[in-house]
N, C-alpha and C. Protein backbone atom coordinates (compact mmCIF):
# COMPACT_ATOMS: atom_id res chain seq x y z
N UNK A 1 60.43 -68.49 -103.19
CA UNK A 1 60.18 -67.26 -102.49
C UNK A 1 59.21 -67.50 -101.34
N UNK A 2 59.58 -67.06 -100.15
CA UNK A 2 58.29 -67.26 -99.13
C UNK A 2 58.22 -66.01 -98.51
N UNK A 3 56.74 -66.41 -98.17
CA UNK A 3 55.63 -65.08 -97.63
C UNK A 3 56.31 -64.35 -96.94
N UNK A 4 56.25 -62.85 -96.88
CA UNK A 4 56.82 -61.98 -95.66
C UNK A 4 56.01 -62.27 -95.30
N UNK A 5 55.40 -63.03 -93.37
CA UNK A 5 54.67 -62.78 -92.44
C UNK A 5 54.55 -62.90 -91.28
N UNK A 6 55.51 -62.03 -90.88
CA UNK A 6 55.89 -62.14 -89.47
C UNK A 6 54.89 -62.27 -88.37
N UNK A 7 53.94 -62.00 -88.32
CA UNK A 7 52.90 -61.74 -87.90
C UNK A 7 51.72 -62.98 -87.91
N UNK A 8 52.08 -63.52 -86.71
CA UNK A 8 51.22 -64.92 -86.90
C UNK A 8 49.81 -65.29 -86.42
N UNK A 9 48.63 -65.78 -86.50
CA UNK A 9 47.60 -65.56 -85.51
C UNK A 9 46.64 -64.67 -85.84
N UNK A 10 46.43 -63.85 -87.25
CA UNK A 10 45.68 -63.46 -87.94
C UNK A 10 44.42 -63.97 -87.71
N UNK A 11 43.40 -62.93 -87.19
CA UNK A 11 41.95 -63.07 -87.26
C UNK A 11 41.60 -62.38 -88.60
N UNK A 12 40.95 -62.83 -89.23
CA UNK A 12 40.19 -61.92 -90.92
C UNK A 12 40.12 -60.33 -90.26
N UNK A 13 40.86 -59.83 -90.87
CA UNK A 13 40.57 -58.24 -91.16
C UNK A 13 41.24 -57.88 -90.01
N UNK A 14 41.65 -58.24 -89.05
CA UNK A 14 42.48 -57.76 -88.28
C UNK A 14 44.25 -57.92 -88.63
N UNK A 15 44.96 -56.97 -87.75
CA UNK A 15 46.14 -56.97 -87.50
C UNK A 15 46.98 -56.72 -86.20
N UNK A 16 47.90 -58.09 -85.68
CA UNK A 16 48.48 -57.94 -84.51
C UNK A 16 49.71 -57.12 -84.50
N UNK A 17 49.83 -56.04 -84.06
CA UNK A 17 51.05 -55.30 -83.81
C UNK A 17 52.09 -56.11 -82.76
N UNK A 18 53.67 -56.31 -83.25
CA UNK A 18 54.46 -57.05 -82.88
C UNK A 18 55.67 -56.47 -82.92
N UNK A 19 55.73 -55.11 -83.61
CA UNK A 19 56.87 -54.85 -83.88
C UNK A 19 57.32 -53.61 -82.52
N UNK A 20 57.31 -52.81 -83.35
CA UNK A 20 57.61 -51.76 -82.05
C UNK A 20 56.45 -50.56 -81.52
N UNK A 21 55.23 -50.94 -82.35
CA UNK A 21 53.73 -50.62 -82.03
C UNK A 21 53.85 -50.57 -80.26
N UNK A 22 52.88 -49.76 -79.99
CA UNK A 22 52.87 -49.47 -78.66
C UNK A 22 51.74 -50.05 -77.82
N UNK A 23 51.28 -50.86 -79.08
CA UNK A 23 49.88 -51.58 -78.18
C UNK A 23 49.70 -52.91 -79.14
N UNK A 24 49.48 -53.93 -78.38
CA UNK A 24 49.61 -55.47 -78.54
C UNK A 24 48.47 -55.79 -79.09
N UNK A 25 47.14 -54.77 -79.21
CA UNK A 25 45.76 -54.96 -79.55
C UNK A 25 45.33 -55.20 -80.58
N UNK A 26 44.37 -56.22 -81.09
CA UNK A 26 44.08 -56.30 -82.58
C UNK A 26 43.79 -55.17 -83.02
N UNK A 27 44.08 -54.54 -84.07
CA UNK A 27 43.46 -53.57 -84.85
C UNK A 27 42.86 -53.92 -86.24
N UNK A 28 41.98 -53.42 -86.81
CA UNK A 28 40.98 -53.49 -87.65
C UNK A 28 41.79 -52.82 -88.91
N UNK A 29 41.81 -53.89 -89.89
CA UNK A 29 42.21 -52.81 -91.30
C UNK A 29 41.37 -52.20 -91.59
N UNK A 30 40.66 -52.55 -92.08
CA UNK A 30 39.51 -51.63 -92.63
C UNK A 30 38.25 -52.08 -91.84
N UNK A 31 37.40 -51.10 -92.09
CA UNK A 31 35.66 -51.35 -91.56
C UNK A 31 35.31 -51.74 -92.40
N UNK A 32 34.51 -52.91 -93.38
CA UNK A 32 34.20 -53.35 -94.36
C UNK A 32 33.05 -54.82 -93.27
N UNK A 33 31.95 -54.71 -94.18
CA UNK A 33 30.98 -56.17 -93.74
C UNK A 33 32.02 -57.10 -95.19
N UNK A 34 32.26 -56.73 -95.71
CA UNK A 34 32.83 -57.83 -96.89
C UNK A 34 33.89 -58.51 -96.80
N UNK A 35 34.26 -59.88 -96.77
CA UNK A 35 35.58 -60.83 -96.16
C UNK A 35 36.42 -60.03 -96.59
N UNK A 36 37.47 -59.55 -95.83
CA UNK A 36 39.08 -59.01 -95.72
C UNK A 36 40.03 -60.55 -94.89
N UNK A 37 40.65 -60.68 -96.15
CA UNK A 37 41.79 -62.11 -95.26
C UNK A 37 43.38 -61.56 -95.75
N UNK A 38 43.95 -62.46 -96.06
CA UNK A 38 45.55 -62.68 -95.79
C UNK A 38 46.22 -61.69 -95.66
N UNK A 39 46.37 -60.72 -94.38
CA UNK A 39 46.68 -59.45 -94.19
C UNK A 39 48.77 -59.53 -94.11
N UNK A 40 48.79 -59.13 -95.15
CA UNK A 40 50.17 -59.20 -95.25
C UNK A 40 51.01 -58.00 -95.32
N UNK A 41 52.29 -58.19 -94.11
CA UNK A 41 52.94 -56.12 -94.10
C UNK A 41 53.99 -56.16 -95.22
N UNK A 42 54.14 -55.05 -95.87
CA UNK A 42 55.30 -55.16 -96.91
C UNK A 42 56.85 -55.27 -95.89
N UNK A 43 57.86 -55.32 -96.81
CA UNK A 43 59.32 -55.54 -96.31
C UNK A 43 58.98 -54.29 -95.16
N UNK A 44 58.84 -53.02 -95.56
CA UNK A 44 59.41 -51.96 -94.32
C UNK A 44 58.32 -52.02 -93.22
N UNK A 45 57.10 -52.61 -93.59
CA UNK A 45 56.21 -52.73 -92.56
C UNK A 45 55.30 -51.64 -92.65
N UNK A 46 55.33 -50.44 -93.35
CA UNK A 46 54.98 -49.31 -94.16
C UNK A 46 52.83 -49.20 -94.61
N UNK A 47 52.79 -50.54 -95.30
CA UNK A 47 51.95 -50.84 -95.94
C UNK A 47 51.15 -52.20 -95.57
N UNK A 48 50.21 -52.47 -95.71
CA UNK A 48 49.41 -53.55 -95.18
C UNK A 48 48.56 -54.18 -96.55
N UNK A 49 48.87 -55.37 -97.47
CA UNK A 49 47.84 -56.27 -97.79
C UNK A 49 47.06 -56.89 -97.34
N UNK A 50 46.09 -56.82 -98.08
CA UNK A 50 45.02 -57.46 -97.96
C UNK A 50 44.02 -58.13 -98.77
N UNK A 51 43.66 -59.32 -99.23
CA UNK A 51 42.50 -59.59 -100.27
C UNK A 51 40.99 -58.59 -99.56
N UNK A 52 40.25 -58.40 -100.72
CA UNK A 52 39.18 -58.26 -100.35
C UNK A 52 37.95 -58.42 -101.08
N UNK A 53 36.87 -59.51 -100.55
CA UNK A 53 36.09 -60.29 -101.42
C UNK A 53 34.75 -59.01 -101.52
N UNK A 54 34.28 -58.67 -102.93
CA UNK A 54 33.22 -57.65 -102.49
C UNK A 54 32.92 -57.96 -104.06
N UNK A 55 31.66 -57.56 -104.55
CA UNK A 55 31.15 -57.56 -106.07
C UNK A 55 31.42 -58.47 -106.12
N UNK A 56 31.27 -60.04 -105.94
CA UNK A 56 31.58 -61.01 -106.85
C UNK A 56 32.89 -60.92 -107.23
N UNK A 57 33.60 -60.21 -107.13
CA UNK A 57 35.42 -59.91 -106.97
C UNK A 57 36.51 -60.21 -105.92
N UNK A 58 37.21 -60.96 -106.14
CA UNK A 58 38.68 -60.47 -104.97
C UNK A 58 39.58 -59.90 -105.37
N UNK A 59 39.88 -58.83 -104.79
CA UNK A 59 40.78 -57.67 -104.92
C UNK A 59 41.78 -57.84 -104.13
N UNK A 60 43.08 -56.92 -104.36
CA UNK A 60 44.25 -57.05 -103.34
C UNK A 60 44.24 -55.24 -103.08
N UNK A 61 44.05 -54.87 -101.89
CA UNK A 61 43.52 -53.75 -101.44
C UNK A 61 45.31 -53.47 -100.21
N UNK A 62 45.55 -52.30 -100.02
CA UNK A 62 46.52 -52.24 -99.51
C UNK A 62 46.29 -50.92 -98.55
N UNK A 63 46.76 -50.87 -97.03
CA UNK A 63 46.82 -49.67 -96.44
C UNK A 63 48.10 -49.42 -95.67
N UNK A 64 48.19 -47.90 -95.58
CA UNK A 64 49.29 -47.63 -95.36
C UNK A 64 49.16 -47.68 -93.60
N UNK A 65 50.27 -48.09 -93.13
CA UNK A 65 50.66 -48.76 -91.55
C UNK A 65 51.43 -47.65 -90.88
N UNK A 66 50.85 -47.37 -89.81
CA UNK A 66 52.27 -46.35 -88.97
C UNK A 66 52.60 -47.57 -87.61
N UNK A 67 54.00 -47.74 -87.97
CA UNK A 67 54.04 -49.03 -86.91
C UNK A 67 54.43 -48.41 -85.84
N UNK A 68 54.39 -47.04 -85.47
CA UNK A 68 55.14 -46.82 -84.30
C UNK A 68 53.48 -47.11 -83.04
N UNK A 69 52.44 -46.43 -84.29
CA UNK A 69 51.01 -45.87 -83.24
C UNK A 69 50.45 -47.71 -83.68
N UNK A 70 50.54 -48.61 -83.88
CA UNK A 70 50.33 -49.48 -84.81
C UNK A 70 48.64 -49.43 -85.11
N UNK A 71 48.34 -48.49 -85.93
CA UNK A 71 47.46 -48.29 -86.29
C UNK A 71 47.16 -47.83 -88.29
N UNK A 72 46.23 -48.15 -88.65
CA UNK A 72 46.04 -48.12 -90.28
C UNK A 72 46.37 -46.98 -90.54
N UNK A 73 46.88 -46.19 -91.26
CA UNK A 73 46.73 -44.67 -91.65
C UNK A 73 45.86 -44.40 -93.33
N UNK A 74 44.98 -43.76 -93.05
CA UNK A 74 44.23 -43.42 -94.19
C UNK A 74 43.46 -44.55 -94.54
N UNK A 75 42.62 -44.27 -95.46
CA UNK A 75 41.61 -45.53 -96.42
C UNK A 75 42.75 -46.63 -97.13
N UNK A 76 42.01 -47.48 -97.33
CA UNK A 76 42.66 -48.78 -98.02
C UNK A 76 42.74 -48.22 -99.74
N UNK A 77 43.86 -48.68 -100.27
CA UNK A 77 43.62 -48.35 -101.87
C UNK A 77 44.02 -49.53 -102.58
N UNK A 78 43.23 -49.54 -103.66
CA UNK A 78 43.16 -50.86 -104.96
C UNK A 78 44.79 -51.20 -105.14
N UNK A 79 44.96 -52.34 -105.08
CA UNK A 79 46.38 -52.42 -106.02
C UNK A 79 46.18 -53.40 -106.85
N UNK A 80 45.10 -54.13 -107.17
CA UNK A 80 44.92 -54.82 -108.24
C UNK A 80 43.55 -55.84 -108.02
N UNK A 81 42.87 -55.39 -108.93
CA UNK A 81 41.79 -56.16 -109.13
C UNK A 81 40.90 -57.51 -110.32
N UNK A 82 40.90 -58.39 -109.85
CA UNK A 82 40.93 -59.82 -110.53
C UNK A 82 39.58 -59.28 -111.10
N UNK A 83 39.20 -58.35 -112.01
CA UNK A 83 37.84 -58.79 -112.61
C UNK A 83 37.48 -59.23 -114.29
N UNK A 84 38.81 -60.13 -114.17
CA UNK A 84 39.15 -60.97 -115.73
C UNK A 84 38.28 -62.31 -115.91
N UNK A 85 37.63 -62.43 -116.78
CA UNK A 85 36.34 -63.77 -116.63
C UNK A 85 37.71 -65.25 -117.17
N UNK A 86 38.59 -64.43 -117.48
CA UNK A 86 40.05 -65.42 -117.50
C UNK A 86 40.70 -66.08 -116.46
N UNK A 87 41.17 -64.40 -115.98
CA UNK A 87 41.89 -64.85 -114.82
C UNK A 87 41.16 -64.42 -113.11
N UNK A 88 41.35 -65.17 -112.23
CA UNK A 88 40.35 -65.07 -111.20
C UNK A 88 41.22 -65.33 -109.98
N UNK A 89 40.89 -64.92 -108.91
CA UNK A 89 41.65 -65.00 -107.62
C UNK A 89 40.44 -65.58 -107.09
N UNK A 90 39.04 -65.51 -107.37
CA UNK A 90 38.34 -65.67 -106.73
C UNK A 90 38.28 -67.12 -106.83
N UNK A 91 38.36 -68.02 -107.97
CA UNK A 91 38.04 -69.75 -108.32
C UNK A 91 39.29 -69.96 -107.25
N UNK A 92 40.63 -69.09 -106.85
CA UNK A 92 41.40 -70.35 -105.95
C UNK A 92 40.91 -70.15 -104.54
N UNK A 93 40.66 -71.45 -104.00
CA UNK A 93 39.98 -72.10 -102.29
C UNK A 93 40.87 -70.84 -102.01
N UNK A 94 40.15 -70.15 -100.74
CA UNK A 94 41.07 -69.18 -99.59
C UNK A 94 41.82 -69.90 -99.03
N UNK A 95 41.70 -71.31 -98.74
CA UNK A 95 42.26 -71.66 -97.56
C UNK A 95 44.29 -71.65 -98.09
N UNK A 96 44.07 -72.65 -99.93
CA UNK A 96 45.17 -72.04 -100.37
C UNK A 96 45.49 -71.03 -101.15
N UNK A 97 45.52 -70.03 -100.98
CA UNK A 97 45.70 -68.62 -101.80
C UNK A 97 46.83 -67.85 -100.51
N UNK A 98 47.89 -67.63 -101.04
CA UNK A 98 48.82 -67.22 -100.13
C UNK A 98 49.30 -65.96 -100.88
N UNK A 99 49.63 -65.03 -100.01
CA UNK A 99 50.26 -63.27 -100.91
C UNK A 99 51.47 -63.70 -100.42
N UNK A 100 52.53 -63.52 -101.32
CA UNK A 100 53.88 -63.47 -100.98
C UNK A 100 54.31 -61.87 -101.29
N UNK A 101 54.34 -60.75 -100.34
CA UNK A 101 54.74 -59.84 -100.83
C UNK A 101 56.55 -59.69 -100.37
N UNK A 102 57.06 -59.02 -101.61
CA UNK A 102 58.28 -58.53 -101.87
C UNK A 102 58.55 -56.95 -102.00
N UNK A 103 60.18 -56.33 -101.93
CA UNK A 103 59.95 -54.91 -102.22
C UNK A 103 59.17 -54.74 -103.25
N UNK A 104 59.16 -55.29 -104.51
CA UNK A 104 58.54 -54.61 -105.89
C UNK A 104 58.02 -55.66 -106.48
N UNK A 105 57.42 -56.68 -106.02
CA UNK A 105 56.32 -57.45 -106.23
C UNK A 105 55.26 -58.20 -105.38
N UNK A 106 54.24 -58.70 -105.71
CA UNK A 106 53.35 -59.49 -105.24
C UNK A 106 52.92 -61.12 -105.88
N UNK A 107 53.61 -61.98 -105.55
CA UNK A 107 53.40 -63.59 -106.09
C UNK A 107 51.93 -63.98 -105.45
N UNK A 108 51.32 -64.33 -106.05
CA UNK A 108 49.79 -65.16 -105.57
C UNK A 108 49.67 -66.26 -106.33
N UNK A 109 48.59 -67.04 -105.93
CA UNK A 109 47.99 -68.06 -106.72
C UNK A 109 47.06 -67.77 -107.95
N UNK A 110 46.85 -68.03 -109.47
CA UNK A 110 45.48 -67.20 -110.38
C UNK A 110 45.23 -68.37 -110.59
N UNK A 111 43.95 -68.59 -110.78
CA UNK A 111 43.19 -69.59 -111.57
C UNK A 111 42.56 -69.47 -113.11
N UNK A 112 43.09 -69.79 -113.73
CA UNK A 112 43.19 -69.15 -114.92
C UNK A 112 41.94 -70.58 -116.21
N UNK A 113 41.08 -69.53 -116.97
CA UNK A 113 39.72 -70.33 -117.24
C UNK A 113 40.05 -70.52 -118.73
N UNK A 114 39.76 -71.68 -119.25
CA UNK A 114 40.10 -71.30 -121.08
C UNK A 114 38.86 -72.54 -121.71
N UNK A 115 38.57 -71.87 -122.93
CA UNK A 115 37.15 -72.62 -123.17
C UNK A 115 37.80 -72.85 -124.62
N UNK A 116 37.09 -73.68 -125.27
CA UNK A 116 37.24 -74.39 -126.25
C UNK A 116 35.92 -74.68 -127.19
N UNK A 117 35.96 -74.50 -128.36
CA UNK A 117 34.74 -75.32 -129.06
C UNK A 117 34.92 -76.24 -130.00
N UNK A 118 34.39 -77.40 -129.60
CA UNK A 118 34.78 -78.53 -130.35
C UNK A 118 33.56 -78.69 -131.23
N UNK A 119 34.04 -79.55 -132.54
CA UNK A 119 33.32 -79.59 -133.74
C UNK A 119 33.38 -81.03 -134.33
N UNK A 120 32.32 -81.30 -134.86
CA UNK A 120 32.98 -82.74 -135.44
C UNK A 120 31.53 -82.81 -136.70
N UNK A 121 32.02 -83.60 -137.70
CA UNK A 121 31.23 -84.07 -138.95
C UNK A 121 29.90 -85.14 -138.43
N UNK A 122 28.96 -84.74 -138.36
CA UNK A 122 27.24 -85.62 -138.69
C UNK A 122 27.83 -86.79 -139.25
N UNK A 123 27.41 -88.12 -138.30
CA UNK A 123 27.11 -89.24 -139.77
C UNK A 123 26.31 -88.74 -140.65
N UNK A 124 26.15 -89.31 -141.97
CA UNK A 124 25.15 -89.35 -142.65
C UNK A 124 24.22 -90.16 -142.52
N UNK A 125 24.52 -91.39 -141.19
CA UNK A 125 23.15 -92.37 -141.04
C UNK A 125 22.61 -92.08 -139.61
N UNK A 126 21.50 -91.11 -139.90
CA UNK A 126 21.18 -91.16 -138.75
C UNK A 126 19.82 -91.51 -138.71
């Protein structure tokens, strides 16, 4: 499966309108001081992913797109948040962590943590 991302040349937290947007200008997903990266548009172009690093968390935060004004419409909303001491978005490097979004899914990378306790019998000569 590979990434919908038509959209090449991504600055963090920005988005280049390419489609039939009426202005070529970066626009800002969200106002946030907290890293916003792999800004990815769904199939209809509708919706906008995004990770977003905040609390010691990375989240996949999503806003809705009007591509005609190519501008964000409304606040960003949660679509899923890694705050599993299991599973983590945050342990995989950004550089490889890729969103593959689809109509009715989202493929990513998890880094997934598992602990163990090991045991063993005392000599008796110690």
């Amino acid at each position: 499966m590979h990434g919908i991302n038509p959209y090449r040349g991504f600055t963090t937290g920005f988005v280049t309108c390419k489609m039939k947007c009426h202005s070529a200008a970066k626009q800002p997903i969200i106002d946030s001081r907290d890293p916003v990266d792999k800004p990815r548009f769904s199939p209809d172009g509708k919706l906008v992913y995004f990770t977003l690093d905040r609390n010691g968390s990375r989240s996949v935060q999503a806003v809705r797109f009007d591509v005609e004004s190519g501008r964000p419409i409304g606040e960003p909303f949660l679509v899923y948040d890694f705050r599993s001491p299991r599973l983590s978005v945050l342990a995989v490097n950004l550089s490889d962590l890729e969103l593959c979004v689809a109509q009715d899914k989202i493929v990513m990378l998890l880094a997934e943590a598992n602990w163990n306790i090991w045991m063993t019998e005392l000599s008796a000569h110690r």
